[in-house]
C-alpha atoms as a PDB file:
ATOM      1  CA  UNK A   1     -51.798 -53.907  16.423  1.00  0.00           C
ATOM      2  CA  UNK A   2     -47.805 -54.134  16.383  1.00  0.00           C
ATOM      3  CA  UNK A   3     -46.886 -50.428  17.872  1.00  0.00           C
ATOM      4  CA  UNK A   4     -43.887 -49.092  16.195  1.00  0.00           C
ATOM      5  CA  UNK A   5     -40.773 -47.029  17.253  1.00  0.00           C
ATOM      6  CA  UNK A   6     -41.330 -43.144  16.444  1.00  0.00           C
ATOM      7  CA  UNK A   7     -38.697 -42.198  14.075  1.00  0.00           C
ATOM      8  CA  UNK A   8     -36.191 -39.547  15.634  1.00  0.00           C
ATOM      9  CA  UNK A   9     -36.897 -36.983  13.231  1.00  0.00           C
ATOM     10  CA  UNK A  10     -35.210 -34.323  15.378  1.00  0.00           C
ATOM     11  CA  UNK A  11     -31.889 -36.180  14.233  1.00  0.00           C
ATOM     12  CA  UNK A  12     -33.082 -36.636  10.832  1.00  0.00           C
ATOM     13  CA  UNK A  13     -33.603 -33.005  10.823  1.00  0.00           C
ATOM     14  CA  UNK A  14     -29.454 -32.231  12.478  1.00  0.00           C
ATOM     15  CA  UNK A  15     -28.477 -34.349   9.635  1.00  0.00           C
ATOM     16  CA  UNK A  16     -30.449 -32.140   6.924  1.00  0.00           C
ATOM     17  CA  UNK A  17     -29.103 -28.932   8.257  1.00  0.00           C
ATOM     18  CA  UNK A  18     -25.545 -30.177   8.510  1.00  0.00           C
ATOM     19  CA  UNK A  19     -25.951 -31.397   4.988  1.00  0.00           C
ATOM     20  CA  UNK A  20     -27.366 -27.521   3.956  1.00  0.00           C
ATOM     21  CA  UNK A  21     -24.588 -26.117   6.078  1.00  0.00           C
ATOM     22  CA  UNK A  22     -22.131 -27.210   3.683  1.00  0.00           C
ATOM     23  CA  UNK A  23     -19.158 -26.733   2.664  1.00  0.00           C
ATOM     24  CA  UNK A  24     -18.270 -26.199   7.343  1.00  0.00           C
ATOM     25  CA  UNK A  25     -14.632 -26.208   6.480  1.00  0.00           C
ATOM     26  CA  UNK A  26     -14.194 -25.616  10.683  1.00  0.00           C
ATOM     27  CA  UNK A  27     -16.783 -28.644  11.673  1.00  0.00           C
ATOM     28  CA  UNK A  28     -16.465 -30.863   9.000  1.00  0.00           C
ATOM     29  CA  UNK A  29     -13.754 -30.765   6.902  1.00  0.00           C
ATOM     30  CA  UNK A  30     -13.077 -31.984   3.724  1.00  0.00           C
ATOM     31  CA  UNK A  31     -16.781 -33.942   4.153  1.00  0.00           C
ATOM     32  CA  UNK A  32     -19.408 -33.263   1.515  1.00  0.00           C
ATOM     33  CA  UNK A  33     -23.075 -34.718   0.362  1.00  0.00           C
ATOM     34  CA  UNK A  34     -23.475 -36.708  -2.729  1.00  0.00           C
ATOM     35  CA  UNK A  35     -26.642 -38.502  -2.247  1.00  0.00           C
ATOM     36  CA  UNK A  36     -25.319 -41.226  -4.355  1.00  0.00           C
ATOM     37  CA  UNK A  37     -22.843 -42.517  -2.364  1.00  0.00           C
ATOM     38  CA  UNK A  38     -22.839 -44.215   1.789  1.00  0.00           C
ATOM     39  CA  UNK A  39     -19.384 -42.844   1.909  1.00  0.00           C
ATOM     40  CA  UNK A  40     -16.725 -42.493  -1.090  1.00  0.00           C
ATOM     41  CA  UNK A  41     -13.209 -41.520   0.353  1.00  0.00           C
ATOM     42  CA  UNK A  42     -10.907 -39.900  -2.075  1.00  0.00           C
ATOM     43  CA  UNK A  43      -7.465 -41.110  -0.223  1.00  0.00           C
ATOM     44  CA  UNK A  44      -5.651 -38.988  -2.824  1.00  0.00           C
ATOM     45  CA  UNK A  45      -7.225 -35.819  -1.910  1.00  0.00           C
ATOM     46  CA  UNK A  46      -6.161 -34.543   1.077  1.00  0.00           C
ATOM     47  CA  UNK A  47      -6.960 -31.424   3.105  1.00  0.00           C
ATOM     48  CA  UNK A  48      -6.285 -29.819   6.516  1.00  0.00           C
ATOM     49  CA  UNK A  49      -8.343 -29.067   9.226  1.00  0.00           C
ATOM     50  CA  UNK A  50      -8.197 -25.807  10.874  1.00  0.00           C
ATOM     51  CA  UNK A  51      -6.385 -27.460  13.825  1.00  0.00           C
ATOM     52  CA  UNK A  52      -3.833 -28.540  10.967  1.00  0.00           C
ATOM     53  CA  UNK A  53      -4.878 -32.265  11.141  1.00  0.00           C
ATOM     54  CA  UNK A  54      -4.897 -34.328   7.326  1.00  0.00           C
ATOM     55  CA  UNK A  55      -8.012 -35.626   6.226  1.00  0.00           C
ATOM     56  CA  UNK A  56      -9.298 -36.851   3.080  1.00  0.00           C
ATOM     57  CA  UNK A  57     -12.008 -35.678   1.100  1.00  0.00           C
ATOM     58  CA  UNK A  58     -15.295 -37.968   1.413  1.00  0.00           C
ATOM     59  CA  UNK A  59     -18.695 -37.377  -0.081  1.00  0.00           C
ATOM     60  CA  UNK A  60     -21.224 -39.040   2.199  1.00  0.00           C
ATOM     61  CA  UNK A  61     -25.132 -39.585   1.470  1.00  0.00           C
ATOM     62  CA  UNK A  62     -27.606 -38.817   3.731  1.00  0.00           C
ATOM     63  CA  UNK A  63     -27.024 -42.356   5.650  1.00  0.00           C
ATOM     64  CA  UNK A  64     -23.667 -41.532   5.961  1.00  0.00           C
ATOM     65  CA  UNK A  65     -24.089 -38.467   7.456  1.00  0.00           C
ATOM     66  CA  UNK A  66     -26.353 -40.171   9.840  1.00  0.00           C
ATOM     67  CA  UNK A  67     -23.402 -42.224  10.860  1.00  0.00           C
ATOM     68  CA  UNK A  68     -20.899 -39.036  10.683  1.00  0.00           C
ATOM     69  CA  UNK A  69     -22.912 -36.851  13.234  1.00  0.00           C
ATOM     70  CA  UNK A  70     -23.615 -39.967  15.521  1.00  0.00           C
ATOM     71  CA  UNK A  71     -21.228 -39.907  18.508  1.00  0.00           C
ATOM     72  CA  UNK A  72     -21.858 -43.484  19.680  1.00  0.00           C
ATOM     73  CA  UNK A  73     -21.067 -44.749  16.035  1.00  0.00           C
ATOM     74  CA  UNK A  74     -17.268 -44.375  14.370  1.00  0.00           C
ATOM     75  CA  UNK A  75     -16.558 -45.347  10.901  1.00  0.00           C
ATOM     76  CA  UNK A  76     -14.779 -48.930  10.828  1.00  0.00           C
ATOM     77  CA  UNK A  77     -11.991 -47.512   8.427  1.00  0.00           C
ATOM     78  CA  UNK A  78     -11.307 -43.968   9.026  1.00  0.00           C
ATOM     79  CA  UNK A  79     -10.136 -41.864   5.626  1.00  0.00           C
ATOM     80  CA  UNK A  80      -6.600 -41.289   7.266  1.00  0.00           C
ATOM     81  CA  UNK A  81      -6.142 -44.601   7.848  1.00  0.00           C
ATOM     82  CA  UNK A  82      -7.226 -45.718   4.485  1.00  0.00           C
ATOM     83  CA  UNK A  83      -4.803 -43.835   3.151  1.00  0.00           C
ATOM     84  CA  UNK A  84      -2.117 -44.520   5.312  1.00  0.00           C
ATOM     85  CA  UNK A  85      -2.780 -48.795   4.214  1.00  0.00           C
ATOM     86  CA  UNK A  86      -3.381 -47.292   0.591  1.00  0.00           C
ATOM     87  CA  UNK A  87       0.549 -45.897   0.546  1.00  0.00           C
ATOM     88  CA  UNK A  88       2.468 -48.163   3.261  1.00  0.00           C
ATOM     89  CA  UNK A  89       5.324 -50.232   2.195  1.00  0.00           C
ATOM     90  CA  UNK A  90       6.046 -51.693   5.182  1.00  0.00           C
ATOM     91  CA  UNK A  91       7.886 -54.951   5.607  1.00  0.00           C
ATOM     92  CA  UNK A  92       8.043 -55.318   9.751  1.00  0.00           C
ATOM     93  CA  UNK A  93       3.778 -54.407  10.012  1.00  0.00           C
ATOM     94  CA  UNK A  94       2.233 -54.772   6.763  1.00  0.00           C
ATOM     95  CA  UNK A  95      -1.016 -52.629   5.756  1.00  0.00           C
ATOM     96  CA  UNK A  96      -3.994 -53.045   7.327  1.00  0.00           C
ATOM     97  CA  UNK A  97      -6.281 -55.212   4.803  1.00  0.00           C
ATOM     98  CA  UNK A  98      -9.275 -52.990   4.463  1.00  0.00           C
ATOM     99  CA  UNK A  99     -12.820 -54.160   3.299  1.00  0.00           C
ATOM    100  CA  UNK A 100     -13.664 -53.200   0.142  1.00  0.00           C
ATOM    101  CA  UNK A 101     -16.672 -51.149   1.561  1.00  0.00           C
ATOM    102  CA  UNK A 102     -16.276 -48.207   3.373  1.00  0.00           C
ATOM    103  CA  UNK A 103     -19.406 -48.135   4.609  1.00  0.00           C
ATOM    104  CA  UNK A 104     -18.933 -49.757   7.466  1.00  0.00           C
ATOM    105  CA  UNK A 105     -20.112 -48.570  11.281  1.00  0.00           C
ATOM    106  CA  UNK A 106     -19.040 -49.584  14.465  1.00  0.00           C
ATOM    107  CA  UNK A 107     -21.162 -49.062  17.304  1.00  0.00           C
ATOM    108  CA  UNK A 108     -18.608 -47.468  19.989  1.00  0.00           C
ATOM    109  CA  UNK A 109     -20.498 -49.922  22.843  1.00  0.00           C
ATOM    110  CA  UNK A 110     -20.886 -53.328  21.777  1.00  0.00           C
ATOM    111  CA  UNK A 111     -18.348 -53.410  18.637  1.00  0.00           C
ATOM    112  CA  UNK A 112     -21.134 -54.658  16.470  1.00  0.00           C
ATOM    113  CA  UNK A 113     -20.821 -53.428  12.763  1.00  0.00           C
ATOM    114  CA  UNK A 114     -23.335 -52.632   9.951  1.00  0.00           C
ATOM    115  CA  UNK A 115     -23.362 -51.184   6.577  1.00  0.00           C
ATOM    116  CA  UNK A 116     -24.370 -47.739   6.789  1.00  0.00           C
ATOM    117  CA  UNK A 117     -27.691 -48.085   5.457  1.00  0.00           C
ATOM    118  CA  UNK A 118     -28.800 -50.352   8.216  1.00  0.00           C
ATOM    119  CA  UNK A 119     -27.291 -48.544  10.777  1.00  0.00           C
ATOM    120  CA  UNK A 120     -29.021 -45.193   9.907  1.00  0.00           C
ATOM    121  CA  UNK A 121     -32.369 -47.185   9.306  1.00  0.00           C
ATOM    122  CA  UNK A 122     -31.566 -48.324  13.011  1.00  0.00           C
ATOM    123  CA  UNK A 123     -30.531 -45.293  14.605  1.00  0.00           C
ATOM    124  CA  UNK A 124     -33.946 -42.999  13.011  1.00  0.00           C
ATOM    125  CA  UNK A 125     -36.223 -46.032  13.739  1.00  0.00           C
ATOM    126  CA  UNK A 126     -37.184 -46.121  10.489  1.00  0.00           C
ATOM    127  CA  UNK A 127     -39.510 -49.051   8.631  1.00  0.00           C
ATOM    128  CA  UNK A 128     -37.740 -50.233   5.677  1.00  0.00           C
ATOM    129  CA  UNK A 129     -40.173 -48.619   3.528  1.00  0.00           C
ATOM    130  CA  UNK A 130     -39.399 -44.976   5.267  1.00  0.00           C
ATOM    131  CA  UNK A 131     -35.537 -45.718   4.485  1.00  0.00           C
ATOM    132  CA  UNK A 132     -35.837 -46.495   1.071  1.00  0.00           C
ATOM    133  CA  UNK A 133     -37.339 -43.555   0.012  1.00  0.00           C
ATOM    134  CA  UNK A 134     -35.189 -41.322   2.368  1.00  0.00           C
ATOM    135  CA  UNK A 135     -31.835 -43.222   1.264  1.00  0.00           C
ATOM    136  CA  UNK A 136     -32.739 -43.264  -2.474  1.00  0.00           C
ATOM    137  CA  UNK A 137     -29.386 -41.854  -4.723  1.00  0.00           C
ATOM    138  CA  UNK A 138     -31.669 -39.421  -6.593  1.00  0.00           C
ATOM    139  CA  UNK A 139     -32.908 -37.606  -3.814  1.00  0.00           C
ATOM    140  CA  UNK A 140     -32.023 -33.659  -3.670  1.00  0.00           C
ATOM    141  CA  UNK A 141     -32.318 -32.017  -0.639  1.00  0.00           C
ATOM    142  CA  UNK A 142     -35.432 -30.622  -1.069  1.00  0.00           C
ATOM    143  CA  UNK A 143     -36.638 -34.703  -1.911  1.00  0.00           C
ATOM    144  CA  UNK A 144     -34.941 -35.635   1.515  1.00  0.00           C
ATOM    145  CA  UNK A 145     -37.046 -32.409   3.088  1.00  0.00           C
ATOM    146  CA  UNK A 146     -40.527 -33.974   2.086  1.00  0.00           C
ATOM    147  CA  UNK A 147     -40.132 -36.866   2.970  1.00  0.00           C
ATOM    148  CA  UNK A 148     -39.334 -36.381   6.318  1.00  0.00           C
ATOM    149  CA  UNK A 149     -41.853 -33.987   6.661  1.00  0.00           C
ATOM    150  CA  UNK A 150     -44.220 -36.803   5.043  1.00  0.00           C
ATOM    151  CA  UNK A 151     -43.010 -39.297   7.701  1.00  0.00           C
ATOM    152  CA  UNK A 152     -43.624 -36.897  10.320  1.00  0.00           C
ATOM    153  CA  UNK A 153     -47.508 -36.302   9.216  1.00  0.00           C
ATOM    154  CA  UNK A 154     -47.271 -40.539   9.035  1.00  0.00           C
ATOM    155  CA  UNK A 155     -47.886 -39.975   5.545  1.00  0.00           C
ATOM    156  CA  UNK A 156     -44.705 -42.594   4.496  1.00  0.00           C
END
């Protein structure tokens, strides 16, 4: 019998409270949940932070989130940045060329970089099985609820 790494539900669970906390103008500005999307950065809709700092609204799903509340994870292309590269006309240091996804994560350690899906599969030792039925678009938070709860009872 192949043993398997227990899922970190605990974190599963900080993500699914953050997401409920919403909108936590002071902790996470300008980020929302949209279950639909890894990460979808509005570079044209910008906000400040109570410490007066731009940012850009992003909707993340409940991987991105994952990756958003990790501290040994950053995204590869921050939403400032993006939009900095989006409106740069810059002769003597061009704009950064982005990748077209902006799902991206670095891992802060070794530089290694996944999409965001694989990453939070990774990071809650999760089977594939368990991740595609807690990363599916239609999920509502109540959906994302149950089925950690039904991974928890080893039900999924």
């Amino acid at each position: 019998m192949i043993r398997r790494a227990v899922p970190d539900l605990g974190f599963a669970r900080r993500v699914i409270d953050t997401i409920v906390a919403l909108p936590d103008q002071a902790r996470h500005p300008g980020l929302e949940w949209n279950q639909d999307v890894y990460r979808a950065v509005d570079i044209d809709a910008v906000i400040y932070a109570d410490t007066g700092t731009p940012v850009c609204r992003t909707a993340l799903c409940v991987a991105g989130w994952v990756v958003q509340l990790d501290p040994d994870v950053a995204w590869a292309y921050d939403s400032m940045t993006l939009r900095t590269a989006g409106l740069t006309d810059d002769t003597t240091q061009p704009p950064v060329q982005l990748a077209a996804d902006l799902t991206t994560a670095r891992d802060l350690t070794t530089g290694e970089q996944l999409p965001a899906r694989e990453y939070a599969k990774r990071r809650l030792r999760l089977t594939e099985l368990q991740a595609g039925q807690l990363f599916l678009g239609t999920n509502t938070l109540d959906d994302l609820t149950e089925i950690i709860e039904a991974i928890d009872k080893g039900r999924l």
